[in-house]
C-alpha atoms as a PDB file:
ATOM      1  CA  UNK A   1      24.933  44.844  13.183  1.00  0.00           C
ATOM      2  CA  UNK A   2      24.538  47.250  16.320  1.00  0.00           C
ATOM      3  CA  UNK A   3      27.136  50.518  16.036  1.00  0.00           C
ATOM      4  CA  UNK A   4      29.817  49.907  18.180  1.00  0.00           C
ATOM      5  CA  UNK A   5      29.676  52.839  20.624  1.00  0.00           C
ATOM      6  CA  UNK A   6      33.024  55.333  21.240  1.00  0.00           C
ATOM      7  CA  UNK A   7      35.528  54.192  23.994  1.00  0.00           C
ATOM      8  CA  UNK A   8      37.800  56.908  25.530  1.00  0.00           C
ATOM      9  CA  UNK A   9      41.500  55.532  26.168  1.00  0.00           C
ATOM     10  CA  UNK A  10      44.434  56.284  28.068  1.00  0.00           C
ATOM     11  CA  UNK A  11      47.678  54.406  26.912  1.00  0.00           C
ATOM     12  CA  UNK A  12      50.502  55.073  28.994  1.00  0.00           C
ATOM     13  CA  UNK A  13      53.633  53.896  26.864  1.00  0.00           C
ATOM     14  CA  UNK A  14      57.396  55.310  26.249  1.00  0.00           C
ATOM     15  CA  UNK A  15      57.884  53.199  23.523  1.00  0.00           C
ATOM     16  CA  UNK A  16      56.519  54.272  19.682  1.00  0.00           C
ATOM     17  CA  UNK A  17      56.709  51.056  18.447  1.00  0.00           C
ATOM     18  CA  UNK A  18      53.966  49.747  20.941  1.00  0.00           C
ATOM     19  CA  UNK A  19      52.034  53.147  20.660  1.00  0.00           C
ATOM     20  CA  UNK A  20      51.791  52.488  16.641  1.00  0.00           C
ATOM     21  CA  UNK A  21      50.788  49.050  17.555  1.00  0.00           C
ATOM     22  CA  UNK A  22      47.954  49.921  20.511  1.00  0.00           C
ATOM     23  CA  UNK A  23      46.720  52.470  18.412  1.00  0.00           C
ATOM     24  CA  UNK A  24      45.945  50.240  15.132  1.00  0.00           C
ATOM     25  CA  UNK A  25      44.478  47.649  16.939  1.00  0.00           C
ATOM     26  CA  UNK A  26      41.928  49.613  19.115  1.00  0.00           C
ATOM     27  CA  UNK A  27      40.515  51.730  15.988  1.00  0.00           C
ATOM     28  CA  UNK A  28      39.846  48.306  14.418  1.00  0.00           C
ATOM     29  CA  UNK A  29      38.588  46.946  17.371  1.00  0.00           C
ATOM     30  CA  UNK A  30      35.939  49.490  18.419  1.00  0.00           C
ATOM     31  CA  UNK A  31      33.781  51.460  16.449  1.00  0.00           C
ATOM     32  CA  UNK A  32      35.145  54.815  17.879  1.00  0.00           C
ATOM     33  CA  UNK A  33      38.378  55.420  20.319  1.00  0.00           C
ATOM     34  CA  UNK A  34      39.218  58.831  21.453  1.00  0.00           C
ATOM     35  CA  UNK A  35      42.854  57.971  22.362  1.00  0.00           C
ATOM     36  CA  UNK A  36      45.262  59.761  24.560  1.00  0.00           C
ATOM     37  CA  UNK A  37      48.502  59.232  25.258  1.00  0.00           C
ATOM     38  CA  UNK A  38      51.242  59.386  27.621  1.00  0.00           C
ATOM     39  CA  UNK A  39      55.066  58.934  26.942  1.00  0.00           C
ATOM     40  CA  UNK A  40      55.183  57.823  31.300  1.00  0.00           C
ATOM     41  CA  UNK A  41      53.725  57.520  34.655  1.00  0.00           C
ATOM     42  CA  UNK A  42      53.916  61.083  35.733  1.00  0.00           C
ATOM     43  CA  UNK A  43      52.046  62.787  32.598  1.00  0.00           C
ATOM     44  CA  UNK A  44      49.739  59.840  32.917  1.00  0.00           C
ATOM     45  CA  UNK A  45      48.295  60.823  36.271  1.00  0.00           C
ATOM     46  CA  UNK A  46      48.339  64.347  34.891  1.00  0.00           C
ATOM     47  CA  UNK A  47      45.906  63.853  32.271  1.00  0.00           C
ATOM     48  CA  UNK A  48      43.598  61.468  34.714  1.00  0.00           C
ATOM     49  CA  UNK A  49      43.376  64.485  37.305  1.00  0.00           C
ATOM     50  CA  UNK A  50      42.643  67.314  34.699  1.00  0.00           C
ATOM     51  CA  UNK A  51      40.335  65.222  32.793  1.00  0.00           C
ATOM     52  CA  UNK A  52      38.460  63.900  35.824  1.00  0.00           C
ATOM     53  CA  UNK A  53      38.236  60.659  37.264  1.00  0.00           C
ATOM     54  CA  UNK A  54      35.195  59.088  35.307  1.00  0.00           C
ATOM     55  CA  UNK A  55      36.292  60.606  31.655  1.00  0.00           C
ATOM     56  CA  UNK A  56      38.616  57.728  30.552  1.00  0.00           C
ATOM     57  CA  UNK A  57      36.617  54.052  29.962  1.00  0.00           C
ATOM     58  CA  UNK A  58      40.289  52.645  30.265  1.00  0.00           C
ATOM     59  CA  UNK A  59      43.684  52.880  30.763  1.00  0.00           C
ATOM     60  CA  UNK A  60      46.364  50.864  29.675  1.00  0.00           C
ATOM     61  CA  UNK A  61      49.826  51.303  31.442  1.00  0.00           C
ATOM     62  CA  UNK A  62      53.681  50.015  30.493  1.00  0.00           C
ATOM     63  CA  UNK A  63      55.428  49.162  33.555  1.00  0.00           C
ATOM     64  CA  UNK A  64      58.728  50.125  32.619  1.00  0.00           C
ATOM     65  CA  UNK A  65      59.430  53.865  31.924  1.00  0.00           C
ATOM     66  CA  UNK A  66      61.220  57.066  32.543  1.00  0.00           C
ATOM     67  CA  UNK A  67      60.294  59.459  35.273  1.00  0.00           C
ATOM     68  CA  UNK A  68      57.541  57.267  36.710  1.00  0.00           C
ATOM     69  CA  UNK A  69      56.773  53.454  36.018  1.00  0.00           C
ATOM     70  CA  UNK A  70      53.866  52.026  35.784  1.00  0.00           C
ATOM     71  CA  UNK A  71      52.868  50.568  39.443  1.00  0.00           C
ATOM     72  CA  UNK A  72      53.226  53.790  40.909  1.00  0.00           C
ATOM     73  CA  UNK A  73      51.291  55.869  38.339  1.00  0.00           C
ATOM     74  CA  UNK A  74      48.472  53.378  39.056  1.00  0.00           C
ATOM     75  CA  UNK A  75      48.768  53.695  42.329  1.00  0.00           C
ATOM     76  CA  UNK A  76      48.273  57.277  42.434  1.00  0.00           C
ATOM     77  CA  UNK A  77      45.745  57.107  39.625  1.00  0.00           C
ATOM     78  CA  UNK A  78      43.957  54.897  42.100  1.00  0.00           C
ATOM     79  CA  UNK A  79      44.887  57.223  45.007  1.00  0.00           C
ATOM     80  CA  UNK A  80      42.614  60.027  42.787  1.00  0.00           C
ATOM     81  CA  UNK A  81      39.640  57.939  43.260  1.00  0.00           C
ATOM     82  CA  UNK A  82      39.612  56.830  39.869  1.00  0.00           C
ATOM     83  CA  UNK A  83      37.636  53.585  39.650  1.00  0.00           C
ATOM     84  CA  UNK A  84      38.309  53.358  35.392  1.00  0.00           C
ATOM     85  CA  UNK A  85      39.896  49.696  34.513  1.00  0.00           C
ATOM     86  CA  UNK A  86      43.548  49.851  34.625  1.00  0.00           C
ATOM     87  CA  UNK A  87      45.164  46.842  32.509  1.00  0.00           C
ATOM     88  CA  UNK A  88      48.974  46.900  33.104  1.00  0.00           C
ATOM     89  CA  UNK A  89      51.419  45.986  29.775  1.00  0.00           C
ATOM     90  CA  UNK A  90      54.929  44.680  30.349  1.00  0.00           C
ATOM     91  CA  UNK A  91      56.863  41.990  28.779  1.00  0.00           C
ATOM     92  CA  UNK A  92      58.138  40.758  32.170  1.00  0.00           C
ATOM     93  CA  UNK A  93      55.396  38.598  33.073  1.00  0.00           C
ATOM     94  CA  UNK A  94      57.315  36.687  35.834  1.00  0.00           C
ATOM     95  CA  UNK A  95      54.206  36.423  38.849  1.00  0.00           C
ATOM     96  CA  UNK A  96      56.357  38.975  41.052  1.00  0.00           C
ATOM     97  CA  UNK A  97      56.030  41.516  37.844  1.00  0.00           C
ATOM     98  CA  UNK A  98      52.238  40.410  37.523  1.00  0.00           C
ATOM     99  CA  UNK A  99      51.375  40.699  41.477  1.00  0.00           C
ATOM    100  CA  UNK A 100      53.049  44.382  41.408  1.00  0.00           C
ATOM    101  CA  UNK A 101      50.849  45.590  39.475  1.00  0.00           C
ATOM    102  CA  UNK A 102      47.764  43.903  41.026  1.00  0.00           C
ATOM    103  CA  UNK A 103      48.928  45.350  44.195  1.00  0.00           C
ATOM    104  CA  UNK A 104      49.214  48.415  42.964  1.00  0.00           C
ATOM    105  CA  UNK A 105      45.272  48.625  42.266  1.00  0.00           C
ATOM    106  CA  UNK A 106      45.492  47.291  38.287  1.00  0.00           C
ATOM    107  CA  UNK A 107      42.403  45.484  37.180  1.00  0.00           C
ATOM    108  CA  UNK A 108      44.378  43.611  34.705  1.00  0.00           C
ATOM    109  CA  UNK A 109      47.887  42.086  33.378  1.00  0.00           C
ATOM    110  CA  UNK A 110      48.578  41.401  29.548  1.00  0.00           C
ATOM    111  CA  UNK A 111      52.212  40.286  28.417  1.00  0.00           C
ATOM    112  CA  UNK A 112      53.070  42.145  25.787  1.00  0.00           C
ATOM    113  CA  UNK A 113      53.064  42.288  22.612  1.00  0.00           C
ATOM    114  CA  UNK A 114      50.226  43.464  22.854  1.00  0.00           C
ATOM    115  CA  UNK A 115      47.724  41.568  19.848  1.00  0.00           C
ATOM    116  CA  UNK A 116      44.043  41.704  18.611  1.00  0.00           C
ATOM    117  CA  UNK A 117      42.691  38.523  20.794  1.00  0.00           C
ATOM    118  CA  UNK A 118      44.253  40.057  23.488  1.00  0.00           C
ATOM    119  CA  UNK A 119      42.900  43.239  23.127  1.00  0.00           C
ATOM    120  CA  UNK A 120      39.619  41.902  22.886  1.00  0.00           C
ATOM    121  CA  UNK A 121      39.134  39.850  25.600  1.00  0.00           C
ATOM    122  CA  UNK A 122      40.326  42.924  27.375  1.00  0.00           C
ATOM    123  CA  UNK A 123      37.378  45.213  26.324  1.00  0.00           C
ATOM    124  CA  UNK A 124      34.838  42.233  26.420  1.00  0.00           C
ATOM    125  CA  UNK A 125      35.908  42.053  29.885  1.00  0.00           C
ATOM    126  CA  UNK A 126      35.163  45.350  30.735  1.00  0.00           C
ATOM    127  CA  UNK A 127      32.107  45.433  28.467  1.00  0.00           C
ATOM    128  CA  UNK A 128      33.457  48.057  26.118  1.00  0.00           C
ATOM    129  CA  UNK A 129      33.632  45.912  23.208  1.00  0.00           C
END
């Protein structure tokens, strides 16, 4: 079997319960993760700016959360010039809530919770699986 190679990830979540989740499933879904993590929106576009647009392979945002929610972090993630795959989380998955985050430059939507199929159609889109 070929060595799965390292994945760098962004997951922008308030909530520890769906951190501890996110973070089991990608370590036993790819062979490496370097995971960082962001409690909302605001430190979110922090760490894309000081770690440069190219460094993350993909982000996955909550909508809902303090200080700054998830459409507008993407949208100034976005506004950066950052190209990376942005796959928005939210268990409101009502089209409005869905097109909101398209329009706000997300590649992606995935109702949470979060699982492992999900997950991995999400990196075999985005070839990082």
């Amino acid at each position: 079997m070929a060595e799965r190679k390292a994945i760098r990830v962004l997951l922008v979540e308030d909530e520890e319960i769906h951190r501890v989740l996110a973070r089991a499933l990608l370590k036993a879904a790819v062979g490496g993760v370097v995971l960082d993590e962001a409690g909302n929106g605001a430190e979110a576009v922090r760490r894309v700016r000081e770690a440069g647009g190219g460094y993350y392979d993909l982000i996955l945002t909550d909508r809902q959360m303090p200080i700054m929610d998830g459409h507008e972090a993407t949208r100034q993630i976005r506004a950066l010039g950052v190209t990376t795959p942005i796959v928005g989380l939210s268990s409101d998955s009502l089209d409005a809530d869905v097109d909101a985050f398209i329009k706000a430059g997300a590649d992606q939507f995935t109702p949470k919770p979060l699982s492992k199929e999900k997950l991995n159609r999400i990196l075999a889109k985005f070839n990082l699986a």
